[in-house]
N, C-alpha and C. Protein backbone atom coordinates (compact mmCIF):
# COMPACT_ATOMS: atom_id res chain seq x y z
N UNK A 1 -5.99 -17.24 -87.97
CA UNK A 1 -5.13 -16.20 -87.47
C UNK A 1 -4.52 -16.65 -86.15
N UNK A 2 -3.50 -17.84 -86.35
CA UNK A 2 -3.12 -18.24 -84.53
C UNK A 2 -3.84 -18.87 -84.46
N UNK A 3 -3.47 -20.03 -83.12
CA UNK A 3 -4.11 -20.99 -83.02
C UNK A 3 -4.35 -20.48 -81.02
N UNK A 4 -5.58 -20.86 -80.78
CA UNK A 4 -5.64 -20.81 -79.21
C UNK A 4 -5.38 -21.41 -78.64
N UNK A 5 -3.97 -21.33 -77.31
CA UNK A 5 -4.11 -22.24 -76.62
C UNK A 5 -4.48 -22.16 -75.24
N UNK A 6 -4.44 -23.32 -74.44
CA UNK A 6 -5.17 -23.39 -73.45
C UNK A 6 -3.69 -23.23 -72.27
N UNK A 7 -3.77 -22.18 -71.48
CA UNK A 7 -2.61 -22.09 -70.48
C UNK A 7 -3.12 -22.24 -69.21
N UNK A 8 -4.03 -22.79 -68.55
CA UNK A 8 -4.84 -23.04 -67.49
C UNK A 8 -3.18 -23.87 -66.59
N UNK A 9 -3.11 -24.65 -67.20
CA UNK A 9 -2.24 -25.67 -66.39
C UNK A 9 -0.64 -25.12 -66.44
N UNK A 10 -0.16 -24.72 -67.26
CA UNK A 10 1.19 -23.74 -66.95
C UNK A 10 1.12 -22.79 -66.20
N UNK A 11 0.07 -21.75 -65.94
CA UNK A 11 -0.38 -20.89 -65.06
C UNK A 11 -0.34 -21.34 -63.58
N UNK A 12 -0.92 -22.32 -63.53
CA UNK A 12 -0.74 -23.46 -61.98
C UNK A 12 0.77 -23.96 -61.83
N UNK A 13 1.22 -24.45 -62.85
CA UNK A 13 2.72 -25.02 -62.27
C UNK A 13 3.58 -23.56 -62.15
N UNK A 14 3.28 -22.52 -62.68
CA UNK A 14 3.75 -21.18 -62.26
C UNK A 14 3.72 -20.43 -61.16
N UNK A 15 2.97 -20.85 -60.14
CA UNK A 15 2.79 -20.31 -59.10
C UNK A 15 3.82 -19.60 -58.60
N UNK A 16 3.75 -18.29 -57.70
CA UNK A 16 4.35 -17.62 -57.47
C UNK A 16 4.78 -17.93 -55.91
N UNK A 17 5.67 -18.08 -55.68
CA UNK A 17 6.05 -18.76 -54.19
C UNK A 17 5.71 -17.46 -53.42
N UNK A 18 4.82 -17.71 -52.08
CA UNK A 18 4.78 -17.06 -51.13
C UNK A 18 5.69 -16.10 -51.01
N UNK A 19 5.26 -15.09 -50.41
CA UNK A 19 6.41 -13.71 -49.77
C UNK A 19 6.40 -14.24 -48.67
N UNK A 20 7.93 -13.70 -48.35
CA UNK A 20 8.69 -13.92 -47.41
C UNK A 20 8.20 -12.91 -45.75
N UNK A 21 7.99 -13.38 -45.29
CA UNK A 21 7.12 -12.79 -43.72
C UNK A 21 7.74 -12.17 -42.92
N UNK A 22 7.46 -10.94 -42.00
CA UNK A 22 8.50 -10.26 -41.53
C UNK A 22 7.99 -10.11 -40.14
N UNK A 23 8.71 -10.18 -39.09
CA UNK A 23 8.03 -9.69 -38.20
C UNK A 23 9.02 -7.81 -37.77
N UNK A 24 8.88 -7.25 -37.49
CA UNK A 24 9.25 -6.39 -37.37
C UNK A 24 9.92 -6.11 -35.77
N UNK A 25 10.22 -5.69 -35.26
CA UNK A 25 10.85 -5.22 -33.64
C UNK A 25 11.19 -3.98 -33.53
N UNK A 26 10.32 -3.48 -32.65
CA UNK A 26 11.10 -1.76 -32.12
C UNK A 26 11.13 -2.16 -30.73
N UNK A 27 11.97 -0.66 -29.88
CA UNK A 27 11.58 -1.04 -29.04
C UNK A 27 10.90 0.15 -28.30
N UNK A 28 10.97 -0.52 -26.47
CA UNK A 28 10.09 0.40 -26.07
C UNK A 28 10.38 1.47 -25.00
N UNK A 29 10.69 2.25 -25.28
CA UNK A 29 11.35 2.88 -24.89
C UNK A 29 10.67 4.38 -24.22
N UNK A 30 11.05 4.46 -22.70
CA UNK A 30 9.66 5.65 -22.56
C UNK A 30 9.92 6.91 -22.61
N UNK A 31 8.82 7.82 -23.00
CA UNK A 31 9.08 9.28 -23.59
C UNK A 31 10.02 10.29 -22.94
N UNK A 32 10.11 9.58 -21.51
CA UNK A 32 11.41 10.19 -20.59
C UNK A 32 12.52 10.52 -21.71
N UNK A 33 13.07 9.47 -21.95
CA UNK A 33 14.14 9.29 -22.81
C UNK A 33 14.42 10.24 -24.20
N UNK A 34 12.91 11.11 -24.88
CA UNK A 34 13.36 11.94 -25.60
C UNK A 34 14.33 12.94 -26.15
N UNK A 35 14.47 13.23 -25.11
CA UNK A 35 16.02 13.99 -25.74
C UNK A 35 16.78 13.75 -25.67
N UNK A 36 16.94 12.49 -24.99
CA UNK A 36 19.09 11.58 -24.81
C UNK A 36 18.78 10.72 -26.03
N UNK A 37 17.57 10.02 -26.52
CA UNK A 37 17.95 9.48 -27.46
C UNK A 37 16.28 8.85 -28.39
N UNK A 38 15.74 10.10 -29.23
CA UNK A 38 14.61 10.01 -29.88
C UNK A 38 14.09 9.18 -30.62
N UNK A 39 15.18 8.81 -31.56
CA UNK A 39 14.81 7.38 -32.19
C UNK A 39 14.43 5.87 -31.81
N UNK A 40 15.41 5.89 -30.27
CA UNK A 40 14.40 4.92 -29.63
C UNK A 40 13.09 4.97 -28.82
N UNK A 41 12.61 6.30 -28.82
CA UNK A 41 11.49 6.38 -28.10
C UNK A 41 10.70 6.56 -29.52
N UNK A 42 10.92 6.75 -30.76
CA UNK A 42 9.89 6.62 -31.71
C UNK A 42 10.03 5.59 -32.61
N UNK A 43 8.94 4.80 -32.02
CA UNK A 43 8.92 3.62 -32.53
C UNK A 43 8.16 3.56 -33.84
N UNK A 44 7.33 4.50 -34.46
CA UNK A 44 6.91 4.39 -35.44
C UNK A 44 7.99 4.66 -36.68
N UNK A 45 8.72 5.25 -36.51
CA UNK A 45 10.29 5.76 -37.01
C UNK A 45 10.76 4.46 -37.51
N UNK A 46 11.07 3.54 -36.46
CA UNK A 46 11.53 2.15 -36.50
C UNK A 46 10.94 1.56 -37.01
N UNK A 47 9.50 1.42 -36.85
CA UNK A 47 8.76 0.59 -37.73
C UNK A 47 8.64 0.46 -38.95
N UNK A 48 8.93 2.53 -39.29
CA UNK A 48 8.69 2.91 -41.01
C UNK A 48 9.77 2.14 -41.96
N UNK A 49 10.70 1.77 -40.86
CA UNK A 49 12.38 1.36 -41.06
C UNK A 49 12.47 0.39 -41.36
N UNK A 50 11.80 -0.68 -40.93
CA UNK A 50 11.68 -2.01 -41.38
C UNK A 50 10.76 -2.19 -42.32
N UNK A 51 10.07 -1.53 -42.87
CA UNK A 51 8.85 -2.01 -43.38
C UNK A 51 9.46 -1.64 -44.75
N UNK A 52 10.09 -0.34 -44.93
CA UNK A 52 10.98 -0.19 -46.24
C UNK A 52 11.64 -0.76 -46.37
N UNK A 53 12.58 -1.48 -45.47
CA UNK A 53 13.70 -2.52 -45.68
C UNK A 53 12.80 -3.63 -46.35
N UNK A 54 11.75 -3.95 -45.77
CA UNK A 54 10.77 -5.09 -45.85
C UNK A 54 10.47 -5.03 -47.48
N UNK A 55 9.75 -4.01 -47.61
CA UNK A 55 9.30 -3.56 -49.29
C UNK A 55 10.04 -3.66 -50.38
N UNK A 56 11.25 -3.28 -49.80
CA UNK A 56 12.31 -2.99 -50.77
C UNK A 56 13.17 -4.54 -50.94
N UNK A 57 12.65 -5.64 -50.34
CA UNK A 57 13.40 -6.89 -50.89
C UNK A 57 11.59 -7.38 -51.06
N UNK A 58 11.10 -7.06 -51.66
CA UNK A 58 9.44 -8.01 -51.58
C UNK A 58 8.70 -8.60 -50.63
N UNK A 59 9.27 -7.97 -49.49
CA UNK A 59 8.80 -8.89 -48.38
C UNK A 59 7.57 -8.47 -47.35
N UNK A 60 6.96 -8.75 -46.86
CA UNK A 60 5.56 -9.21 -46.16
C UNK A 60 6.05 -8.25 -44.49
N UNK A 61 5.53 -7.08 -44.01
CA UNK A 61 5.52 -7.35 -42.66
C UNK A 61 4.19 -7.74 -42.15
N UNK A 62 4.07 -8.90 -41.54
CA UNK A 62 2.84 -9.64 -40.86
C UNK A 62 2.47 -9.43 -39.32
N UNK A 63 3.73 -8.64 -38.75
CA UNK A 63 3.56 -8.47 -37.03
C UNK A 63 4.39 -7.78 -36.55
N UNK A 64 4.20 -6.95 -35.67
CA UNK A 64 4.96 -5.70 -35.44
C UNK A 64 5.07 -5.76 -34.16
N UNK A 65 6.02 -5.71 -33.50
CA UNK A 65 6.57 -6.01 -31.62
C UNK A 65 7.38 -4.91 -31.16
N UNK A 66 6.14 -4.42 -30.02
CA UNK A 66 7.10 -3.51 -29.64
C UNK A 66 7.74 -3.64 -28.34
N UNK A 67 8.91 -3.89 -27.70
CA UNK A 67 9.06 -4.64 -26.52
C UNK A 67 10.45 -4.00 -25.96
N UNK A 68 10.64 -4.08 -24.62
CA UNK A 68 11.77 -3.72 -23.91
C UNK A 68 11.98 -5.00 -23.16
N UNK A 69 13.81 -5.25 -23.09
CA UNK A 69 14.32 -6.58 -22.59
C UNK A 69 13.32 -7.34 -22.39
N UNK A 70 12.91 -7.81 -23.26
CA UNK A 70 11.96 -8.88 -23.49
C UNK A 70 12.59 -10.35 -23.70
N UNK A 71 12.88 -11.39 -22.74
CA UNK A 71 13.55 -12.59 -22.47
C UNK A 71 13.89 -13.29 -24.29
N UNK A 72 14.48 -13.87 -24.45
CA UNK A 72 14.81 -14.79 -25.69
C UNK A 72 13.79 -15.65 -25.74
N UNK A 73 13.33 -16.64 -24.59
CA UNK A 73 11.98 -17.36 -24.40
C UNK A 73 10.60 -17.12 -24.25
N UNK A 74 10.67 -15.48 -24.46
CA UNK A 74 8.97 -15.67 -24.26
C UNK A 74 8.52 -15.76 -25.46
N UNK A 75 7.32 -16.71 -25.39
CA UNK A 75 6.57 -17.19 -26.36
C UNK A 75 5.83 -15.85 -27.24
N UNK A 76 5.80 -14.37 -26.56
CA UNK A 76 5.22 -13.63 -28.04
C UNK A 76 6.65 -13.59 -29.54
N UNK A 77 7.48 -13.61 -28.88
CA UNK A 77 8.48 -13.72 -30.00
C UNK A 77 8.49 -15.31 -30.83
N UNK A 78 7.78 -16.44 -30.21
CA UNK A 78 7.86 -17.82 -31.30
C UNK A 78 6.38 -18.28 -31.83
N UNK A 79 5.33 -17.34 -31.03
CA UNK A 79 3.94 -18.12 -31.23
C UNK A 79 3.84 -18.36 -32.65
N UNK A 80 4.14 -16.93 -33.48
CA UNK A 80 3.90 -17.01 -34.83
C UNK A 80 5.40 -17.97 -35.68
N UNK A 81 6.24 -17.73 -35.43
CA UNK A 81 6.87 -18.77 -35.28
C UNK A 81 6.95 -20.18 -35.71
N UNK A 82 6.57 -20.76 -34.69
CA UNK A 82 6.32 -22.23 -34.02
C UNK A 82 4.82 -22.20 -35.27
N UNK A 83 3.78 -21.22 -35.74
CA UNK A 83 2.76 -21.74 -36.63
C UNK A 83 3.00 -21.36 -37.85
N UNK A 84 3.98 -21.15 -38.29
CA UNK A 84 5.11 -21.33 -39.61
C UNK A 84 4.59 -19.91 -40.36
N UNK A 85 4.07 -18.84 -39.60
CA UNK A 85 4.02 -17.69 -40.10
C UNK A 85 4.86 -16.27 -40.09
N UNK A 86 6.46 -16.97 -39.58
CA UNK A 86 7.38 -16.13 -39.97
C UNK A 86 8.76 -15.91 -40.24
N UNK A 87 9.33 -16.08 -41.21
CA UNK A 87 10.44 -16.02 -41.67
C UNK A 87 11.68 -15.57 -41.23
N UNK A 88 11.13 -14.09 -41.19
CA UNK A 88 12.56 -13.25 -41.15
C UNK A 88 12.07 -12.38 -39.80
N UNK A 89 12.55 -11.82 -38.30
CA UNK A 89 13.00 -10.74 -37.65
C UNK A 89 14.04 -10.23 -38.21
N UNK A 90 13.51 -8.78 -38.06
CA UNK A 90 14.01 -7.42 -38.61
C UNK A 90 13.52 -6.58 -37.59
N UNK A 91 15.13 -5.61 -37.46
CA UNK A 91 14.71 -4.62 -36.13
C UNK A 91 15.86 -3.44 -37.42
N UNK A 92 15.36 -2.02 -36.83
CA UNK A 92 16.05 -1.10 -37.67
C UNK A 92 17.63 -1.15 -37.39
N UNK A 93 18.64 -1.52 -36.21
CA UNK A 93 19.95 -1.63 -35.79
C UNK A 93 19.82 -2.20 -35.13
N UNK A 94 21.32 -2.65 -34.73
CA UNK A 94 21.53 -3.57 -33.71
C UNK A 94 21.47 -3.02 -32.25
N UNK A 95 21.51 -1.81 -32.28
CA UNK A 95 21.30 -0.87 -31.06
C UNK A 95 19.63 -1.42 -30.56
N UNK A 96 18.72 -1.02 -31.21
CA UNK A 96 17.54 -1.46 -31.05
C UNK A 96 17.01 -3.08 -30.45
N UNK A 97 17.49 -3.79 -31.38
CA UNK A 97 17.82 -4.98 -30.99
C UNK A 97 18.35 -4.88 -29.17
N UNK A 98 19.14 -4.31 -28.96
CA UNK A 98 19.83 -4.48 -27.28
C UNK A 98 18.91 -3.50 -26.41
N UNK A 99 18.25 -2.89 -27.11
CA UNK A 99 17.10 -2.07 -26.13
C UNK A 99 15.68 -3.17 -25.52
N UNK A 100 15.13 -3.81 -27.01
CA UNK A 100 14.08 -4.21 -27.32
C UNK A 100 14.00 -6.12 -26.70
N UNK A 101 14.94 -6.44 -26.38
CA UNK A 101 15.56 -7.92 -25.87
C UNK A 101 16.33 -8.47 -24.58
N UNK A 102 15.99 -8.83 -24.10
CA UNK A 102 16.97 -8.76 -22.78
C UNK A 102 18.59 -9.42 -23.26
N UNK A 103 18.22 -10.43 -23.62
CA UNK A 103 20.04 -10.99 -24.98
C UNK A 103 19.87 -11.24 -25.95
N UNK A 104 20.73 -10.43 -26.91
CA UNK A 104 20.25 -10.16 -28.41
C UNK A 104 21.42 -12.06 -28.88
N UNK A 105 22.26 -11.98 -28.42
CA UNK A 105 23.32 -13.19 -28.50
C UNK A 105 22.17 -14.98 -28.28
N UNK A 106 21.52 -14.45 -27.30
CA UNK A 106 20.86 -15.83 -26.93
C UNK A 106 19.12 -16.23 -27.69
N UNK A 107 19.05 -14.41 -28.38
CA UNK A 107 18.08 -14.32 -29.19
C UNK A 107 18.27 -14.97 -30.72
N UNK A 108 19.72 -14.49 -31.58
CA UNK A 108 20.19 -14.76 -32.49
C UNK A 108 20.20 -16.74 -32.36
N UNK A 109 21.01 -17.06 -31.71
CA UNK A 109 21.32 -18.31 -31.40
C UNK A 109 19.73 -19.12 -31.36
N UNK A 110 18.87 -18.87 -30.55
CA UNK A 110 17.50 -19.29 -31.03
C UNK A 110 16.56 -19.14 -32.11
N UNK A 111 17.19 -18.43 -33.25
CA UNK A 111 16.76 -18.23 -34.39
C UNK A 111 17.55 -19.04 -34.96
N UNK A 112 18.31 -19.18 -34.71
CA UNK A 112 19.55 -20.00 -35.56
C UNK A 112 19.34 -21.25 -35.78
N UNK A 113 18.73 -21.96 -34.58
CA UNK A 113 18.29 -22.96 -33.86
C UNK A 113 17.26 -23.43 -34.68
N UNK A 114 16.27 -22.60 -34.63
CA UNK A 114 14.70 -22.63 -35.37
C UNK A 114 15.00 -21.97 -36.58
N UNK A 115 15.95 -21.57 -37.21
CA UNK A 115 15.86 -21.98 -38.67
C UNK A 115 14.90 -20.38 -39.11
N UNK A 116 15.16 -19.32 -38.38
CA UNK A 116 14.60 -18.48 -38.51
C UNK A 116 15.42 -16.95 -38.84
N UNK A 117 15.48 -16.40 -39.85
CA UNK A 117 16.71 -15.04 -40.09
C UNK A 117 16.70 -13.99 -39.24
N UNK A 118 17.63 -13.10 -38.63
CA UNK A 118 17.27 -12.20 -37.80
C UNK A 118 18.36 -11.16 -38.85
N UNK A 119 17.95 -10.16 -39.07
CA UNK A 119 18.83 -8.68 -39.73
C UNK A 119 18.27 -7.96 -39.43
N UNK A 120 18.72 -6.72 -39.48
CA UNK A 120 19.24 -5.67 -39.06
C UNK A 120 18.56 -4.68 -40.54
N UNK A 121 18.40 -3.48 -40.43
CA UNK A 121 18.24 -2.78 -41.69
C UNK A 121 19.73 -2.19 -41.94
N UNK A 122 20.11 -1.41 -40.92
CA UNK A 122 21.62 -0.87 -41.36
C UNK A 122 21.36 0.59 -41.70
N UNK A 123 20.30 1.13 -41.96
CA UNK A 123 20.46 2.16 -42.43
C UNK A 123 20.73 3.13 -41.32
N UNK A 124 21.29 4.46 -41.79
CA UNK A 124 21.35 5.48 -40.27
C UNK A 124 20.29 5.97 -39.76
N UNK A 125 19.48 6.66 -38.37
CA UNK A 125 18.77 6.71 -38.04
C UNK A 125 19.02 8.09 -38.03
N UNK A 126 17.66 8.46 -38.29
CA UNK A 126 17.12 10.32 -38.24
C UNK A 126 17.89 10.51 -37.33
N UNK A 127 17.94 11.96 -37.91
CA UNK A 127 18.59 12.89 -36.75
C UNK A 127 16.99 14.19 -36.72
N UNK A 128 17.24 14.29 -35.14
CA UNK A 128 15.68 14.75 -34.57
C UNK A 128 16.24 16.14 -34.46
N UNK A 129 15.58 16.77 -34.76
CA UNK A 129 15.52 18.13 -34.24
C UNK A 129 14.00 18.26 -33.54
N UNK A 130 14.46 19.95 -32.77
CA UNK A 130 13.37 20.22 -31.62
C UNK A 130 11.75 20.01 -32.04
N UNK A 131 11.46 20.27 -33.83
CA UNK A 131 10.09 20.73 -34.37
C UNK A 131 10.07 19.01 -34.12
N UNK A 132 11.09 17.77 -34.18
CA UNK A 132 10.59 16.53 -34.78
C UNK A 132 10.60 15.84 -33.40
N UNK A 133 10.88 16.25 -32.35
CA UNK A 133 10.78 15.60 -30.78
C UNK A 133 9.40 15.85 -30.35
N UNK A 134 9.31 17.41 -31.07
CA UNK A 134 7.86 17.57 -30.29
C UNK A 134 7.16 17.07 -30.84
N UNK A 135 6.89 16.63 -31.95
CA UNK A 135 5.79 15.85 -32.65
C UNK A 135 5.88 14.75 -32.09
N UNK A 136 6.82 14.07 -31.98
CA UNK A 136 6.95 12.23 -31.08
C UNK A 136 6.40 13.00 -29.89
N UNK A 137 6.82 13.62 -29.15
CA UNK A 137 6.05 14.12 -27.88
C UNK A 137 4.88 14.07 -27.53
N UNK A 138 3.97 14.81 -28.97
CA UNK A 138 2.66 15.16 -28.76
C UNK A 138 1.80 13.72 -29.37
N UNK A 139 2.51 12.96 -30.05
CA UNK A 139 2.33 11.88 -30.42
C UNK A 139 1.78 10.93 -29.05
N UNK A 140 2.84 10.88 -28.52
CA UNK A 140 2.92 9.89 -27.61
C UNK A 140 2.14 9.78 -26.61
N UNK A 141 1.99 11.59 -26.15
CA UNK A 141 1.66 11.82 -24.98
C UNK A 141 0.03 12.53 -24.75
N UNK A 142 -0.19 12.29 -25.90
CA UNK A 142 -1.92 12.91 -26.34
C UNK A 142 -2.43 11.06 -27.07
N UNK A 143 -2.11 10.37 -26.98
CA UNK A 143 -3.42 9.67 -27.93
C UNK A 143 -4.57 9.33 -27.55
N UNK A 144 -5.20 9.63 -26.61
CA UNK A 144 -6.25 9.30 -25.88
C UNK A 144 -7.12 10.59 -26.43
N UNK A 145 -6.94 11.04 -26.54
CA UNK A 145 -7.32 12.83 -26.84
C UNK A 145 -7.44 12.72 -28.06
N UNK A 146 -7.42 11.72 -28.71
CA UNK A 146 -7.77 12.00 -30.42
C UNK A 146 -6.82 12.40 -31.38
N UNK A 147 -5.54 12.60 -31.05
CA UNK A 147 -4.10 13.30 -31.83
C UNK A 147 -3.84 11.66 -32.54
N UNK A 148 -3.61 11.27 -33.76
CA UNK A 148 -3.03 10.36 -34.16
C UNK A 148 -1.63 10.68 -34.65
N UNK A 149 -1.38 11.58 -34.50
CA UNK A 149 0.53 12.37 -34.57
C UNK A 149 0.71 12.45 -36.36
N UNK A 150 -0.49 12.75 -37.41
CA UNK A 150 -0.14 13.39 -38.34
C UNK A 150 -0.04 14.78 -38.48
């Protein structure tokens, strides 16, 4: 009934190439800033933002940065990098990007350099109302207190 065969070794030359690695970028932005402009003070927002962008092409987020004008050269943006564990930076807009970097131009250009992708998600960013500020609020401003902002 059929003959058995042995697929041990097609299974191996099949290998499934690695997912593609993401590091993620929000930025940091302090809770002052809530009501001129919420989405950059909620960085988990941003994060959720990339990580669906991330999911939604198969891809890996491996490290998550949250940073304000943060130089093009500092080494937390190449460590992983430079030890070949990351592919692609992804920040939710390019707005973010100019919050989260001190030069997004001299940032790009050093990715460019190192052979490394930088995009953008593109999608539009929430619009906050008062019930969804105060939750980033109480989020932000309680975690010591045990609130994890669900």
């Amino acid at each position: 009934m059929g003959d058995a065969r042995d697929h041990s070794d097609l299974a191996a030359s099949e290998e499934c190439p690695p997912p593609v690695r993401v590091t993620a970028i929000a930025s940091l932005t302090p809770l002052e800033e809530l009501d001129v402009d919420p989405f950059l003070v909620d960085s988990r927002s941003q994060y959720a933002m990339c990580a669906r962008w991330a999911a939604e092409r198969g891809y890996v987020v491996t490290r998550e940065l949250l940073v304000r004008g943060l130089r093009p050269d500092h080494c937390a943006l190449w460590t992983d990098v430079e030890a070949g564990l990351v592919d692609v930076f992804v920040a939710p807009s390019r707005r973010v990007l100019e919050r989260a970097l001190a030069s997004v131009d001299e940032f790009t250009a050093e990715c460019a350099r190192r052979g490394v992708r930088v995009e953008t998600v593109g999608h539009a960013e929430p619009s906050y109302n008062a019930e969804m500020k105060a939750h980033v609020h109480r989020r932000l401003s309680m975690p010591t207190a045990g609130y994890d902002g669900r």
